[in-house]
PDB file of N, CA and C in Angstrom:
ATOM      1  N   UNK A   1       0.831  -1.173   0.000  1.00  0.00           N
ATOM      2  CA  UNK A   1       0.000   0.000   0.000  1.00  0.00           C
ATOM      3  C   UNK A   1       0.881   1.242   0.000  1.00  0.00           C
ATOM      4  N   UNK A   2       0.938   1.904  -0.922  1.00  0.00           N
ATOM      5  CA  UNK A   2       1.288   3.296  -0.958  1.00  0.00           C
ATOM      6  C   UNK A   2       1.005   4.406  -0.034  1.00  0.00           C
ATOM      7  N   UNK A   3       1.778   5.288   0.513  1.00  0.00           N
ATOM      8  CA  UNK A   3       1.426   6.126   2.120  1.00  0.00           C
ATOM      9  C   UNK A   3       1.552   7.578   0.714  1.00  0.00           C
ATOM     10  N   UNK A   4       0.572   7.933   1.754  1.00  0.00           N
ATOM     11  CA  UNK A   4       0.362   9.498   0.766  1.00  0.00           C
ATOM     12  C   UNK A   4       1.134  10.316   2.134  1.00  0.00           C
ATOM     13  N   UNK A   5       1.004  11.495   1.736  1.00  0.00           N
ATOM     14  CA  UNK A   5       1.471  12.635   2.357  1.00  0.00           C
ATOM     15  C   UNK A   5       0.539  13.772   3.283  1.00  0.00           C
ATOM     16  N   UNK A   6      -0.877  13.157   2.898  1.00  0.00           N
ATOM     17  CA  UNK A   6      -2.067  13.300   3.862  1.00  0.00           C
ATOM     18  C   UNK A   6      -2.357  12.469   4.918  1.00  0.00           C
ATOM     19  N   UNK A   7      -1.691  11.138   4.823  1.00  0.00           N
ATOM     20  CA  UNK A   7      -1.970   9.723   5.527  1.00  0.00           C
ATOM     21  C   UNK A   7      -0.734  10.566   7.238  1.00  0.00           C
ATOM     22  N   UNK A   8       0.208  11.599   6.483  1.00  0.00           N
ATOM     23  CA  UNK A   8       0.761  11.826   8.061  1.00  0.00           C
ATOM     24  C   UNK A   8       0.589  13.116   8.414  1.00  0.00           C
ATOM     25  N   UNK A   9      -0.619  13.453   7.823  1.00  0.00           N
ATOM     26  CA  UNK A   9      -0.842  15.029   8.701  1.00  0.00           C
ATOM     27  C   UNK A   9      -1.201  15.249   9.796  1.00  0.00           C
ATOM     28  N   UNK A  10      -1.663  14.043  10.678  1.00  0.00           N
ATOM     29  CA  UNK A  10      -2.344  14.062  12.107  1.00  0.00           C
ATOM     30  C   UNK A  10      -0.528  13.779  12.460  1.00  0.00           C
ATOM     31  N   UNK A  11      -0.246  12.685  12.120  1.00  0.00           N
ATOM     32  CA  UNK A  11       0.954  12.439  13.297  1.00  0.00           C
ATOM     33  C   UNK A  11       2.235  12.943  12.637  1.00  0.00           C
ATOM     34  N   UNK A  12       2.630  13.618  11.496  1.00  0.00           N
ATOM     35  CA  UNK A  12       3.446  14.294  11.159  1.00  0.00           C
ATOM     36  C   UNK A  12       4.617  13.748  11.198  1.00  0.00           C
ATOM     37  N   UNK A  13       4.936  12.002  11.625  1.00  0.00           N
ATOM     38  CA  UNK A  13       6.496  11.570  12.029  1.00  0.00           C
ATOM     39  C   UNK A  13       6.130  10.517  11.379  1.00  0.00           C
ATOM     40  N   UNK A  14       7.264   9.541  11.142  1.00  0.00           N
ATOM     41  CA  UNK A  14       7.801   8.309  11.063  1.00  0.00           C
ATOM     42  C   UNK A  14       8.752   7.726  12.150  1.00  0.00           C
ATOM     43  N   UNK A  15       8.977   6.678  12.109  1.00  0.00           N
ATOM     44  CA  UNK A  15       9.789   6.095  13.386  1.00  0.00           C
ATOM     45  C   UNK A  15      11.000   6.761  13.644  1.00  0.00           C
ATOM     46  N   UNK A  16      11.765   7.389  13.218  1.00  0.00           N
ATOM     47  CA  UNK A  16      13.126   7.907  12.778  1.00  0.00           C
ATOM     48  C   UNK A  16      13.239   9.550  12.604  1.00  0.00           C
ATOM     49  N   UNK A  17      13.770  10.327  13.776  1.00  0.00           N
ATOM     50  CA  UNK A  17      13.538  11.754  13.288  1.00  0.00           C
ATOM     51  C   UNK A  17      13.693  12.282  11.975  1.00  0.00           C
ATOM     52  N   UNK A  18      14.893  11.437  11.565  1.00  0.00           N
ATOM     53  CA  UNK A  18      15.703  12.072  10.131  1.00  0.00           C
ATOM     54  C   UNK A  18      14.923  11.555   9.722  1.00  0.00           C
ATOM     55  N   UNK A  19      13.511  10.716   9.141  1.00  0.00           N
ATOM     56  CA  UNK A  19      12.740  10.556   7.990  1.00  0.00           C
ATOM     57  C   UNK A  19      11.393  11.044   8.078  1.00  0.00           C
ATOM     58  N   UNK A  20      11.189  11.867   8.984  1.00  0.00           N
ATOM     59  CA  UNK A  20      10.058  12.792   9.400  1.00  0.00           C
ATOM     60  C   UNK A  20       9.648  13.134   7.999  1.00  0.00           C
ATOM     61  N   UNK A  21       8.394  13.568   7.899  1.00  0.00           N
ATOM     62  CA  UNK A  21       7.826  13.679   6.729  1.00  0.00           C
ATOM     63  C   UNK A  21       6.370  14.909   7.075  1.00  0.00           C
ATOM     64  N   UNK A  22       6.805  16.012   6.822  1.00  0.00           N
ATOM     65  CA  UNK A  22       5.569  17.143   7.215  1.00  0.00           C
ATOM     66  C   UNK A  22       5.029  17.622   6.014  1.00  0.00           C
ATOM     67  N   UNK A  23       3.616  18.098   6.224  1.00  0.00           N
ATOM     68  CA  UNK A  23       3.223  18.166   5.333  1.00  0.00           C
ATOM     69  C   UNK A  23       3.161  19.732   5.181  1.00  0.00           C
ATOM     70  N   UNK A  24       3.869  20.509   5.167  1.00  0.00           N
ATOM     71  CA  UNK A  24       4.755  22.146   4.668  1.00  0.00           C
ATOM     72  C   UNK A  24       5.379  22.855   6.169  1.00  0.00           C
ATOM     73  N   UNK A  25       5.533  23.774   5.657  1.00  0.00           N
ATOM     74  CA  UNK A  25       6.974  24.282   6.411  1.00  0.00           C
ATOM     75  C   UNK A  25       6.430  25.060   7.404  1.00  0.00           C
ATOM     76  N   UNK A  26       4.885  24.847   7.928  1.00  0.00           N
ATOM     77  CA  UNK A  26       4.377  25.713   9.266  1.00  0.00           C
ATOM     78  C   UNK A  26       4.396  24.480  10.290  1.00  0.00           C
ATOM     79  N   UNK A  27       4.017  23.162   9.291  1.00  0.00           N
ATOM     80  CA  UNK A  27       3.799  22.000  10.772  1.00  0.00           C
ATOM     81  C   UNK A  27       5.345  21.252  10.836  1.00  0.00           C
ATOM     82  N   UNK A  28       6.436  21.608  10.329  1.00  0.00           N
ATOM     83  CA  UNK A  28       8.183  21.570  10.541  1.00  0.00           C
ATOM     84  C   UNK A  28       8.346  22.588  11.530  1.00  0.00           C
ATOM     85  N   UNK A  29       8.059  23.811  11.395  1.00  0.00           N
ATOM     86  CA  UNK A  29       8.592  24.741  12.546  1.00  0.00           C
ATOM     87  C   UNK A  29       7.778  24.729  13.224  1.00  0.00           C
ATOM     88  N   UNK A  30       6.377  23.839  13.410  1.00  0.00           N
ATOM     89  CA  UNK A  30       5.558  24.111  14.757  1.00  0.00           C
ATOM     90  C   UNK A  30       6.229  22.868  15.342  1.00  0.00           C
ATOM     91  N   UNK A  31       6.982  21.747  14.840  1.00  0.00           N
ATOM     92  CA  UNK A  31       6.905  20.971  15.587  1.00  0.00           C
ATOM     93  C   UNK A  31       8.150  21.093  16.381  1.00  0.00           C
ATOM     94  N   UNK A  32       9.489  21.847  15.543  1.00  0.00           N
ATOM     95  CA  UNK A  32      10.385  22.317  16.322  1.00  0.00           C
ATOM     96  C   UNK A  32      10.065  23.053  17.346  1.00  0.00           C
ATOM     97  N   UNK A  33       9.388  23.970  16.902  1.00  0.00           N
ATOM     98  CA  UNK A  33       8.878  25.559  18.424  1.00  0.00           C
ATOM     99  C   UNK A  33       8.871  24.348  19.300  1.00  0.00           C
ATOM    100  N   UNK A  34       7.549  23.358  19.570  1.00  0.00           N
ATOM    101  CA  UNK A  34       6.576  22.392  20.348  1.00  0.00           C
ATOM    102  C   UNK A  34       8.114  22.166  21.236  1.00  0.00           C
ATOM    103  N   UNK A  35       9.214  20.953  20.584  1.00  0.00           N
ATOM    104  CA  UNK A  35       9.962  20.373  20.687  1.00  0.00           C
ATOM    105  C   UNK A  35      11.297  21.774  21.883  1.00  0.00           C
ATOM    106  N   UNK A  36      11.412  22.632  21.287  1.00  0.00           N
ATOM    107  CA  UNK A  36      11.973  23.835  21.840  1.00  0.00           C
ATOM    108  C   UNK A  36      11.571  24.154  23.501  1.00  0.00           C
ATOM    109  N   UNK A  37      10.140  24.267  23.206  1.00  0.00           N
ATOM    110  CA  UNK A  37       9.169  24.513  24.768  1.00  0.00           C
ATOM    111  C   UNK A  37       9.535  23.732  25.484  1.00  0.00           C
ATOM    112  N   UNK A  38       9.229  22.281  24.818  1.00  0.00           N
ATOM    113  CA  UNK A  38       9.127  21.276  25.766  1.00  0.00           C
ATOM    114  C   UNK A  38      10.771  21.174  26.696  1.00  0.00           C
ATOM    115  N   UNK A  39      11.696  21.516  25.834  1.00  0.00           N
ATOM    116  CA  UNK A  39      13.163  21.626  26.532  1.00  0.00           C
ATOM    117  C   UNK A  39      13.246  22.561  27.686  1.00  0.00           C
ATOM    118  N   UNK A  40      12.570  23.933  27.219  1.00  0.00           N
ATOM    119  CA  UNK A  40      12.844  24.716  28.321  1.00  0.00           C
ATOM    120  C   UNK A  40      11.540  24.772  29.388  1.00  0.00           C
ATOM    121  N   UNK A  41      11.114  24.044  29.249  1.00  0.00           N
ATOM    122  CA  UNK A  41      10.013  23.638  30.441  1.00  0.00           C
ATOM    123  C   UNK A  41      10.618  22.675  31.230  1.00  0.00           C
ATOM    124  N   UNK A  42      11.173  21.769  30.856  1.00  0.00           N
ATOM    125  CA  UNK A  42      12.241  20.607  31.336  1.00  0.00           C
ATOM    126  C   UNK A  42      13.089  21.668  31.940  1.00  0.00           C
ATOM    127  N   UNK A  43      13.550  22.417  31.554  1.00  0.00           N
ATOM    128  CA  UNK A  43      14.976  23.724  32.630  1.00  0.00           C
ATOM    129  C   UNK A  43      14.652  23.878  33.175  1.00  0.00           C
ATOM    130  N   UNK A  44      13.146  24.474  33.022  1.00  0.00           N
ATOM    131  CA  UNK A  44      12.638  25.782  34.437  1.00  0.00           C
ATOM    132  C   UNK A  44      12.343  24.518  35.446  1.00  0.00           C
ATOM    133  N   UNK A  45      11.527  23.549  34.997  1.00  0.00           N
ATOM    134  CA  UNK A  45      10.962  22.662  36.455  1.00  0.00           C
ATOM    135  C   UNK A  45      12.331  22.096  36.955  1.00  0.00           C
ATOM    136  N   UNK A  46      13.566  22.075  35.996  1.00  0.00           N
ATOM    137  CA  UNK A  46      14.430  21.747  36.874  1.00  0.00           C
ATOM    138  C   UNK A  46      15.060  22.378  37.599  1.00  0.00           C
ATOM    139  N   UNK A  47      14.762  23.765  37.361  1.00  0.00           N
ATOM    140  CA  UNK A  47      15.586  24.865  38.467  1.00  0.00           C
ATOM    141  C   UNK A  47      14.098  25.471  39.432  1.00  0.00           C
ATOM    142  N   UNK A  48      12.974  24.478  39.361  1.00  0.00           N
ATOM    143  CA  UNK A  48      12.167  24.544  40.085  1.00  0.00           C
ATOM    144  C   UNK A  48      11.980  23.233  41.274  1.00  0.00           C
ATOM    145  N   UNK A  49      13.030  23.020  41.796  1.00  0.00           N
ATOM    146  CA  UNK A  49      12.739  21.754  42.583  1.00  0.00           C
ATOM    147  C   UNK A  49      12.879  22.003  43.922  1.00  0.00           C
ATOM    148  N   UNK A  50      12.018  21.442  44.753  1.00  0.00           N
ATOM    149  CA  UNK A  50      11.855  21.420  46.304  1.00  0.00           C
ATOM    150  C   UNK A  50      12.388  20.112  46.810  1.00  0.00           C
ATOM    151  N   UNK A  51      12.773  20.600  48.251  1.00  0.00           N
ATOM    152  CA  UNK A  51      13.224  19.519  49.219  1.00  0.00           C
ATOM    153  C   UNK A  51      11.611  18.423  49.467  1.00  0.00           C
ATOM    154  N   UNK A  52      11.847  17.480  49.066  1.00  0.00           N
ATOM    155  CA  UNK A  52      10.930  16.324  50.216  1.00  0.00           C
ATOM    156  C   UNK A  52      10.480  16.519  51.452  1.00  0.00           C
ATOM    157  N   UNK A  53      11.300  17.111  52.021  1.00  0.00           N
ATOM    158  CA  UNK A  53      11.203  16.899  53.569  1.00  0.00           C
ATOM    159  C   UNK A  53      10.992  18.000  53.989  1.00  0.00           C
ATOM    160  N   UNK A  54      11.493  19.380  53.780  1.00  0.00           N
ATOM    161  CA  UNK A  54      11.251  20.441  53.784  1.00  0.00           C
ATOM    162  C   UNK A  54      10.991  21.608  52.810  1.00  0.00           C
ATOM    163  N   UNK A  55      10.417  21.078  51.610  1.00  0.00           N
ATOM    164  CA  UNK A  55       9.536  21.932  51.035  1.00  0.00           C
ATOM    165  C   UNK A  55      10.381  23.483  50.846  1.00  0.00           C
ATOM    166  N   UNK A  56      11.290  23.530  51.023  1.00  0.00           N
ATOM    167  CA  UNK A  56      12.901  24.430  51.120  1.00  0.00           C
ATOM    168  C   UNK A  56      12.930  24.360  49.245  1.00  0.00           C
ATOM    169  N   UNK A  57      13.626  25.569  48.476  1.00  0.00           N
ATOM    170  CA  UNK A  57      14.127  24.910  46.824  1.00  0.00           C
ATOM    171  C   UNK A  57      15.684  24.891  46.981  1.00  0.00           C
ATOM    172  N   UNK A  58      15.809  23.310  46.571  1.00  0.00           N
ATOM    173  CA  UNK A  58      16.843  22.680  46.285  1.00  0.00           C
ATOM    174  C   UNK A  58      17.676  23.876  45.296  1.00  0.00           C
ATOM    175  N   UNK A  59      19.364  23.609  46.153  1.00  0.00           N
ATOM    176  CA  UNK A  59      20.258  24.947  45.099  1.00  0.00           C
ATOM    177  C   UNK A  59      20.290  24.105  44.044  1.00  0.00           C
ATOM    178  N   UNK A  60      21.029  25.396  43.330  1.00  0.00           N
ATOM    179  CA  UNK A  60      21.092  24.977  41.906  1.00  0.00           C
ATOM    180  C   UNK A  60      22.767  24.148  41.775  1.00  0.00           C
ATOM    181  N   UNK A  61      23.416  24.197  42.842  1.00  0.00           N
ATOM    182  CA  UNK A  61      24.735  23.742  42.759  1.00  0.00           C
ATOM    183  C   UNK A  61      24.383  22.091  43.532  1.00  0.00           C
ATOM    184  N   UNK A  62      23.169  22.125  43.879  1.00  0.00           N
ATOM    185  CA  UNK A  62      23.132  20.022  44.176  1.00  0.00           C
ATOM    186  C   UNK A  62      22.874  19.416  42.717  1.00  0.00           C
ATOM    187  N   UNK A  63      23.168  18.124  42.984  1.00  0.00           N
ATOM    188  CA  UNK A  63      22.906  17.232  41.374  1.00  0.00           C
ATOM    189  C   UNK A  63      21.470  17.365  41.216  1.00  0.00           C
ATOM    190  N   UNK A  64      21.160  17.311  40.139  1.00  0.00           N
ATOM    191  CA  UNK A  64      19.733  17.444  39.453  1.00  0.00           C
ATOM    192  C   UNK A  64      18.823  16.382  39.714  1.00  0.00           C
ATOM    193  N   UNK A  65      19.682  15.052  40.547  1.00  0.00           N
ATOM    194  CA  UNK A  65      18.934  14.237  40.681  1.00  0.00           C
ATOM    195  C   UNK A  65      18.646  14.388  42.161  1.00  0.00           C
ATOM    196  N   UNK A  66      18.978  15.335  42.995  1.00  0.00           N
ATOM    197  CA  UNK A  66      18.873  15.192  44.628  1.00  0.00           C
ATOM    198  C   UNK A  66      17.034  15.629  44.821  1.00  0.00           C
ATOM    199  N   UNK A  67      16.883  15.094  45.465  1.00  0.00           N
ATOM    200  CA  UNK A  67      15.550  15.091  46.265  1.00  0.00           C
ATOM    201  C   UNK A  67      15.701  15.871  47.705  1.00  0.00           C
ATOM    202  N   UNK A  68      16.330  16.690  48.116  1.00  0.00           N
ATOM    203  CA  UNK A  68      16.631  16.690  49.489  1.00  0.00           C
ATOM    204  C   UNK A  68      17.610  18.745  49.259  1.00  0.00           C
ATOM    205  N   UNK A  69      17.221  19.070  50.120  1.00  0.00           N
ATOM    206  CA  UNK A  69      18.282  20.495  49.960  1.00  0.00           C
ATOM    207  C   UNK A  69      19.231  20.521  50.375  1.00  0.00           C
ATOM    208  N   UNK A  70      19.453  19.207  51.297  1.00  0.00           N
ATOM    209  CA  UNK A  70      20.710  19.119  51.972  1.00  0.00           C
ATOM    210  C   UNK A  70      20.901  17.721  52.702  1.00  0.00           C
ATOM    211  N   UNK A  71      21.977  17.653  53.267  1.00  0.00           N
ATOM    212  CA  UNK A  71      22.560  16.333  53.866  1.00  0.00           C
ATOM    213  C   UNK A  71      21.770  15.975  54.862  1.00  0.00           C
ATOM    214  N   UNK A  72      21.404  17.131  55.661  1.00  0.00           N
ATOM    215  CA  UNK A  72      21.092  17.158  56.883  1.00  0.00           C
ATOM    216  C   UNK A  72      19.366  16.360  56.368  1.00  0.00           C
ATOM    217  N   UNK A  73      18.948  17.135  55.780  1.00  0.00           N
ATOM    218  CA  UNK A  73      17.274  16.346  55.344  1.00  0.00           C
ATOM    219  C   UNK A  73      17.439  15.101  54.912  1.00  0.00           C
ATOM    220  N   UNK A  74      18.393  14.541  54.269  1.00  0.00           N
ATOM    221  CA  UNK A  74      18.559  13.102  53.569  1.00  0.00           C
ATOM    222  C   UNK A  74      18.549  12.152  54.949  1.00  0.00           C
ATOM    223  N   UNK A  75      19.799  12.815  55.765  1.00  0.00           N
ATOM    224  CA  UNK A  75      19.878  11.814  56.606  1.00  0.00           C
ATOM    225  C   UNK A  75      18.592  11.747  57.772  1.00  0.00           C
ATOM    226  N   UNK A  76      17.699  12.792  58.000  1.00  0.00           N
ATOM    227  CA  UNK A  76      16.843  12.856  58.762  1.00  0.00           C
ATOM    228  C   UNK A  76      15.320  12.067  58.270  1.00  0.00           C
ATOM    229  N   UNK A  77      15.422  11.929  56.976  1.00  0.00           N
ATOM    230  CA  UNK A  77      14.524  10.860  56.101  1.00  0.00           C
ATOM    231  C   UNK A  77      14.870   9.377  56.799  1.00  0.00           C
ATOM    232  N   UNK A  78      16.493   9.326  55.818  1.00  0.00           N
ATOM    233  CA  UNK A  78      16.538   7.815  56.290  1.00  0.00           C
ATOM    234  C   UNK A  78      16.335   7.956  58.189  1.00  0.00           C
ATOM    235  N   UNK A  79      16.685   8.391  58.958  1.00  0.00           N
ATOM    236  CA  UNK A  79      16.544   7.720  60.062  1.00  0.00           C
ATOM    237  C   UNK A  79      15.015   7.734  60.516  1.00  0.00           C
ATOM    238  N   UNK A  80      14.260   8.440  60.211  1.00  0.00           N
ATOM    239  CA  UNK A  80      12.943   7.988  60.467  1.00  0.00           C
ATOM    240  C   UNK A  80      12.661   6.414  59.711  1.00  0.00           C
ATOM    241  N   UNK A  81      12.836   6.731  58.328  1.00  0.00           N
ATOM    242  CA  UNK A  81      12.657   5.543  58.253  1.00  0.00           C
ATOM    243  C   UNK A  81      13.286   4.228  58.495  1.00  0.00           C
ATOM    244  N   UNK A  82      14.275   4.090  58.759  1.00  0.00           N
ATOM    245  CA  UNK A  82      14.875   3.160  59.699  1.00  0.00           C
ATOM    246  C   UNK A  82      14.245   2.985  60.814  1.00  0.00           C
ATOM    247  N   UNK A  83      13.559   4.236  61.555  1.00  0.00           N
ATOM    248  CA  UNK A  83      13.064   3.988  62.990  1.00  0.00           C
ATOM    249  C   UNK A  83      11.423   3.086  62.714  1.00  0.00           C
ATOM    250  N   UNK A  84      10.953   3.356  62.091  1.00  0.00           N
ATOM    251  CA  UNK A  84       8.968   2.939  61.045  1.00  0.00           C
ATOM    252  C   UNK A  84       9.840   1.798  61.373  1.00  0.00           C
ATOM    253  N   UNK A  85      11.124   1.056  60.534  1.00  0.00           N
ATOM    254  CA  UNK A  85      11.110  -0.423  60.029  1.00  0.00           C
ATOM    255  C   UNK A  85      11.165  -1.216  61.438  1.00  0.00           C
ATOM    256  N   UNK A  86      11.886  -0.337  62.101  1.00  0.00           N
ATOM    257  CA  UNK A  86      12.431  -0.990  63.519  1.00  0.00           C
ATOM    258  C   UNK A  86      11.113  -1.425  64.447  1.00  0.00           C
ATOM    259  N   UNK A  87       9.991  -0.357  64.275  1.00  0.00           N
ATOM    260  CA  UNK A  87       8.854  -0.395  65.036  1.00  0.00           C
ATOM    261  C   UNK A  87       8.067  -1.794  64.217  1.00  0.00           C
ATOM    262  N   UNK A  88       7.812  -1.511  62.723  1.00  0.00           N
ATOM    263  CA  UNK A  88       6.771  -2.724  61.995  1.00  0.00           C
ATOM    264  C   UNK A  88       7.858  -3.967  62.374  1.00  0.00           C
ATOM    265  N   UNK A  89       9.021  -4.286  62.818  1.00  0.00           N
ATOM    266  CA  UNK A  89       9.560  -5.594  62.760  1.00  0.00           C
ATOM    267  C   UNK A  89       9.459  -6.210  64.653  1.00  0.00           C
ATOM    268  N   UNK A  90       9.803  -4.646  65.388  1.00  0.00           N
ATOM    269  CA  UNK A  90       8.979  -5.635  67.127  1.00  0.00           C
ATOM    270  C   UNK A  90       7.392  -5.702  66.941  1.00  0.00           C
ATOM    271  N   UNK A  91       6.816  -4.841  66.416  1.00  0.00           N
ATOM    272  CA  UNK A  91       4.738  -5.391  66.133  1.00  0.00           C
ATOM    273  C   UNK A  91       4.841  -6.904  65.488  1.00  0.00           C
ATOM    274  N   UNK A  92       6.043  -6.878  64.398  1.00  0.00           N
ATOM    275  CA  UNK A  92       5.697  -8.386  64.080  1.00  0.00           C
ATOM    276  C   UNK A  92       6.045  -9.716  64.932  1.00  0.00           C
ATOM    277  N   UNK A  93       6.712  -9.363  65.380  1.00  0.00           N
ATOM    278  CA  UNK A  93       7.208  -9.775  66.421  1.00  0.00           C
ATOM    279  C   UNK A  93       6.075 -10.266  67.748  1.00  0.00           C
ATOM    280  N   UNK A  94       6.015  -9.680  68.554  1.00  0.00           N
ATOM    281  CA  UNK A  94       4.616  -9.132  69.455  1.00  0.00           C
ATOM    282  C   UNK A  94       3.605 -10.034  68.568  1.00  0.00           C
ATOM    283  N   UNK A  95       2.942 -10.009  67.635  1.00  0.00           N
ATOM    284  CA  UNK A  95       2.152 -10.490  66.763  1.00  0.00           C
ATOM    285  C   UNK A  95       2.016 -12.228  66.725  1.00  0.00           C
ATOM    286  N   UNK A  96       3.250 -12.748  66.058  1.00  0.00           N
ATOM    287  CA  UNK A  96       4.109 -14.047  66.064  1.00  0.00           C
ATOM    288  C   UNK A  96       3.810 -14.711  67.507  1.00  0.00           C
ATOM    289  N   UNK A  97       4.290 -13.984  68.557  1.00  0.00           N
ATOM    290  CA  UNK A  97       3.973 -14.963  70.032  1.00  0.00           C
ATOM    291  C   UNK A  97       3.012 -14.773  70.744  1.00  0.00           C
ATOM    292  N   UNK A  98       2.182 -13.501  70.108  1.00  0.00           N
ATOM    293  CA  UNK A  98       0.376 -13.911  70.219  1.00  0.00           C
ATOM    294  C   UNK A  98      -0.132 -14.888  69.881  1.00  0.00           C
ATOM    295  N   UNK A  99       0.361 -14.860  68.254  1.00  0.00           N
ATOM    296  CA  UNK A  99      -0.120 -16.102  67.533  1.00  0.00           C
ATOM    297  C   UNK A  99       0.559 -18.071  68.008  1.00  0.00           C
ATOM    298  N   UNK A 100       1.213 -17.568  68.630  1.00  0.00           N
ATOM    299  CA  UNK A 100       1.715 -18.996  68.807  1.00  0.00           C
ATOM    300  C   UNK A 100       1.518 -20.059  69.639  1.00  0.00           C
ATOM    301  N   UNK A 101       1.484 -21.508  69.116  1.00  0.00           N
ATOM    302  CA  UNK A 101       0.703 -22.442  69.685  1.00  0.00           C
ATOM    303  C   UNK A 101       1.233 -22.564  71.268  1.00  0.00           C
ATOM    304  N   UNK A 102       2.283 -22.621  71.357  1.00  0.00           N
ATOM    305  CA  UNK A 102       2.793 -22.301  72.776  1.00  0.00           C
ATOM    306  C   UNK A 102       3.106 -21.550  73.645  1.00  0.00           C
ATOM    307  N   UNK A 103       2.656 -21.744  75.128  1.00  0.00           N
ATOM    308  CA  UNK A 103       2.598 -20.473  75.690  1.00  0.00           C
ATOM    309  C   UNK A 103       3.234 -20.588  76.951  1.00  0.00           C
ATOM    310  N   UNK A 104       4.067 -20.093  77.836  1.00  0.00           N
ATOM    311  CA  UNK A 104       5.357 -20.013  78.773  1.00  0.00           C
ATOM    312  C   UNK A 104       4.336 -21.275  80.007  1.00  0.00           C
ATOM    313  N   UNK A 105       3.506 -20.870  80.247  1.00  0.00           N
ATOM    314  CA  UNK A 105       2.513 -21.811  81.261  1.00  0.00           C
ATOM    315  C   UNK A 105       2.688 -23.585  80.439  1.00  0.00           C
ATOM    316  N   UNK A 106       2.420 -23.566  79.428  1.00  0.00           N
ATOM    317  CA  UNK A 106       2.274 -24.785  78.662  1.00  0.00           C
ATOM    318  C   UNK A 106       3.491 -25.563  78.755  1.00  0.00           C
ATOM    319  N   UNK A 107       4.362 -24.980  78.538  1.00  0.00           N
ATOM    320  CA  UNK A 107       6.215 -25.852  78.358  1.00  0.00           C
ATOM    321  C   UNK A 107       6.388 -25.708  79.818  1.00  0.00           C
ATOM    322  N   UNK A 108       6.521 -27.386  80.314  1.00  0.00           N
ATOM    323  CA  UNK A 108       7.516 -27.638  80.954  1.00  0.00           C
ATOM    324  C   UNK A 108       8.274 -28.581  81.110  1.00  0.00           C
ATOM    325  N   UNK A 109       9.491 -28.219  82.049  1.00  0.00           N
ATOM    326  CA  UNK A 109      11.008 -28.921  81.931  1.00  0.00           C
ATOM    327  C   UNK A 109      11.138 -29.818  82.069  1.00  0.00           C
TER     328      UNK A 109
END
């Protein structure tokens, strides 16, 4: 089947940037502009980022991947959560020798 040049006016691409196929030179530079925005919207939200923990904006001199404004918040994350795991593992605990068939009265020596 033969592809016309109307068949890509809704989706304007092919699999492959370099064989893009538009149908004139307003929906080529709209799709660059589109493509342009979308980059510097990606900048700004990245020089728009908040701490997790304190809702503080992350500098612009931490890695782009930090979640946290500082050391001090990272490590104050993990130790809560270290402290949650410590608590759900004595409840399971507590739980286990509720549940269990034997009981200190029952065993003896």
């Amino acid at each position: 089947m033969q592809m016309r040049l109307e068949d890509f006016r809704d989706e304007t691409c092919l699999p492959h940037a370099s064989k893009r196929l538009y149908c004139g030179s307003e929906c080529r530079n709209a799709y660059h502009n589109d493509l342009r925005k979308q980059g510097e919207r990606g900048d700004r939200l990245a020089l728009n980022r908040h701490c997790r923990l304190c809702e503080r904006p992350i500098p612009a001199e931490r890695d782009l991947r930090a979640i946290y404004c500082s050391h001090r918040c990272k490590k104050l994350t993990m130790q809560r959560a270290y402290r949650a795991r410590q608590r759900n593992l004595v409840e399971i605990g507590r739980q286990a020798i509720a549940q269990s068939r034997f009981h200190c009265q029952e065993i003896t020596t």
